[in-house]
Protein backbone atom coordinates (compact mmCIF):
# COMPACT_ATOMS: atom_id res chain seq x y z
CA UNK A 1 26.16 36.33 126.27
CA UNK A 2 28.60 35.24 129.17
CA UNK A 3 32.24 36.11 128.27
CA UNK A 4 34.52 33.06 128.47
CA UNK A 5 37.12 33.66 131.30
CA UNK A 6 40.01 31.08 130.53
CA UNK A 7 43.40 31.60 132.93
CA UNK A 8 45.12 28.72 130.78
CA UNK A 9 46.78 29.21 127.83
CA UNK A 10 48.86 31.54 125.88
CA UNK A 11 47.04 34.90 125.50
CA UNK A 12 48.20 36.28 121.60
CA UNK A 13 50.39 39.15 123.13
CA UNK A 14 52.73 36.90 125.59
CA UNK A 15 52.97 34.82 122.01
CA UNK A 16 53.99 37.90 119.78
CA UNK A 17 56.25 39.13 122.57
CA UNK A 18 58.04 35.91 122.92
CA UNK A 19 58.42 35.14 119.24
CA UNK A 20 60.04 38.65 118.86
CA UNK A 21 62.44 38.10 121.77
CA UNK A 22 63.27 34.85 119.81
CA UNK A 23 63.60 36.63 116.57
CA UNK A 24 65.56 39.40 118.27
CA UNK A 25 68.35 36.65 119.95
CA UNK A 26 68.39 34.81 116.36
CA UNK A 27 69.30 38.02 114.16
CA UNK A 28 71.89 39.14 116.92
CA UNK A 29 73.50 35.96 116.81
CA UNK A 30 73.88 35.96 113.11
CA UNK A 31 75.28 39.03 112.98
CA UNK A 32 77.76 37.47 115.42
CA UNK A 33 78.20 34.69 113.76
CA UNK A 34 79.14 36.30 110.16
CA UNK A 35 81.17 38.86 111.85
CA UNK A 36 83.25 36.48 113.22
CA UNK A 37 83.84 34.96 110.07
CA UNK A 38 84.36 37.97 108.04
CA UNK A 39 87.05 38.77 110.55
CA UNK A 40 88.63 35.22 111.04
CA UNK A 41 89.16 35.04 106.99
CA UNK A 42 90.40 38.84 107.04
CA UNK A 43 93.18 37.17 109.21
CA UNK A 44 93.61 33.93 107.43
CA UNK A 45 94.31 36.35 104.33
CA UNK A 46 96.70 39.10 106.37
CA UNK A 47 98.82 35.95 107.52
CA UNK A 48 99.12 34.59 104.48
CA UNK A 49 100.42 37.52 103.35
CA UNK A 50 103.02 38.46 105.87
CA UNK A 51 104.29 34.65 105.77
CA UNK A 52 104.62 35.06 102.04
CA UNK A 53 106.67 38.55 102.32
CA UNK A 54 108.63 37.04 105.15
CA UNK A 55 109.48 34.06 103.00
CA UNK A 56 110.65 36.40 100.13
CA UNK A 57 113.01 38.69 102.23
CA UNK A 58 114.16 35.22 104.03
CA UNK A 59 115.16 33.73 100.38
CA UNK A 60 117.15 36.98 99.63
CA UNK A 61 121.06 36.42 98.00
CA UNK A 62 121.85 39.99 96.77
CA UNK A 63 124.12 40.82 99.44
CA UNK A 64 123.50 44.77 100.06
CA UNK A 65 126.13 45.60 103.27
CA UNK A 66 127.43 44.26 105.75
CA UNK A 67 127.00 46.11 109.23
CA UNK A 68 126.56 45.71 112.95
CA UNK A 69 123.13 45.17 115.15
CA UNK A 70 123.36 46.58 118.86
CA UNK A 71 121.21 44.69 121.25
CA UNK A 72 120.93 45.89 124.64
CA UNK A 73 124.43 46.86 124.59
CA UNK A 74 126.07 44.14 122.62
CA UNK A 75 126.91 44.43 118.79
CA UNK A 76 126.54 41.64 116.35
CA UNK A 77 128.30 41.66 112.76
CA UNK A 78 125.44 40.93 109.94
CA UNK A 79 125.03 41.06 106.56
CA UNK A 80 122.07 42.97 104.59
CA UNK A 81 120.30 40.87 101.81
CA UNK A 82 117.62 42.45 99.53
CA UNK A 83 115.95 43.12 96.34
CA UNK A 84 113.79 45.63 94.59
CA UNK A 85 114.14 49.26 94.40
CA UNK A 86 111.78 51.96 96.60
CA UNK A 87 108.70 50.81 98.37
CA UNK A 88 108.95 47.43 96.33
CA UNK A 89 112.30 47.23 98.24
CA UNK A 90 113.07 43.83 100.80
CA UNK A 91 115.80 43.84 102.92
CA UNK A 92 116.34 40.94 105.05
CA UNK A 93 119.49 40.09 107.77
CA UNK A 94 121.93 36.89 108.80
CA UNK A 95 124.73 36.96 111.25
CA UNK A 96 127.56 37.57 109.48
CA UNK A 97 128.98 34.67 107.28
CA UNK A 98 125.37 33.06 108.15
CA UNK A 99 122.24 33.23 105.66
CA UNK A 100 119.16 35.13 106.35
């Protein structure tokens, strides 16, 4: 029998090896893909956080002291606002006569 020497075509290896190399790109960028969303909703929920604890110690009326801030030399006269006790505690500052 006389073998059948073909130079066309896909031989079954050069297949294989490309359809890992496309299963290889596909996985890596799904793992990309749903690590960037785990992260991007991780920091959705941390700023919705923050601008709901900064809204709290903005909205504070208990006046605690009054005092002065020093920035780079200068002082400014402000009064203390908070609530809570310990680490529940939210303490929040105006200019003085002003509201946080």
């Amino acid at each position: 029998m006389k073998k059948l020497k073909s130079s066309r075509g896909e031989t079954l290896v050069e297949t294989l090896c490309a359809l890992l190399l496309i299963t290889m790109t596909s996985s890596l960028f799904l793992t990309l893909t749903l690590s960037s969303a785990r992260i991007s909703s991780q920091a959705r929920a941390d700023d919705k956080a923050y601008r709901r604890s900064l809204s709290v110690a903005e909205a504070q009326s208990r006046v605690l002291s009054s005092g002065n801030i020093v920035i780079r030399g200068r002082s400014y006269p402000v009064t203390y606002y908070g609530s809570g006790d310990g680490a529940n505690r939210l303490v929040s500052y105006g200019t003085a006569g002003g509201r946080p």
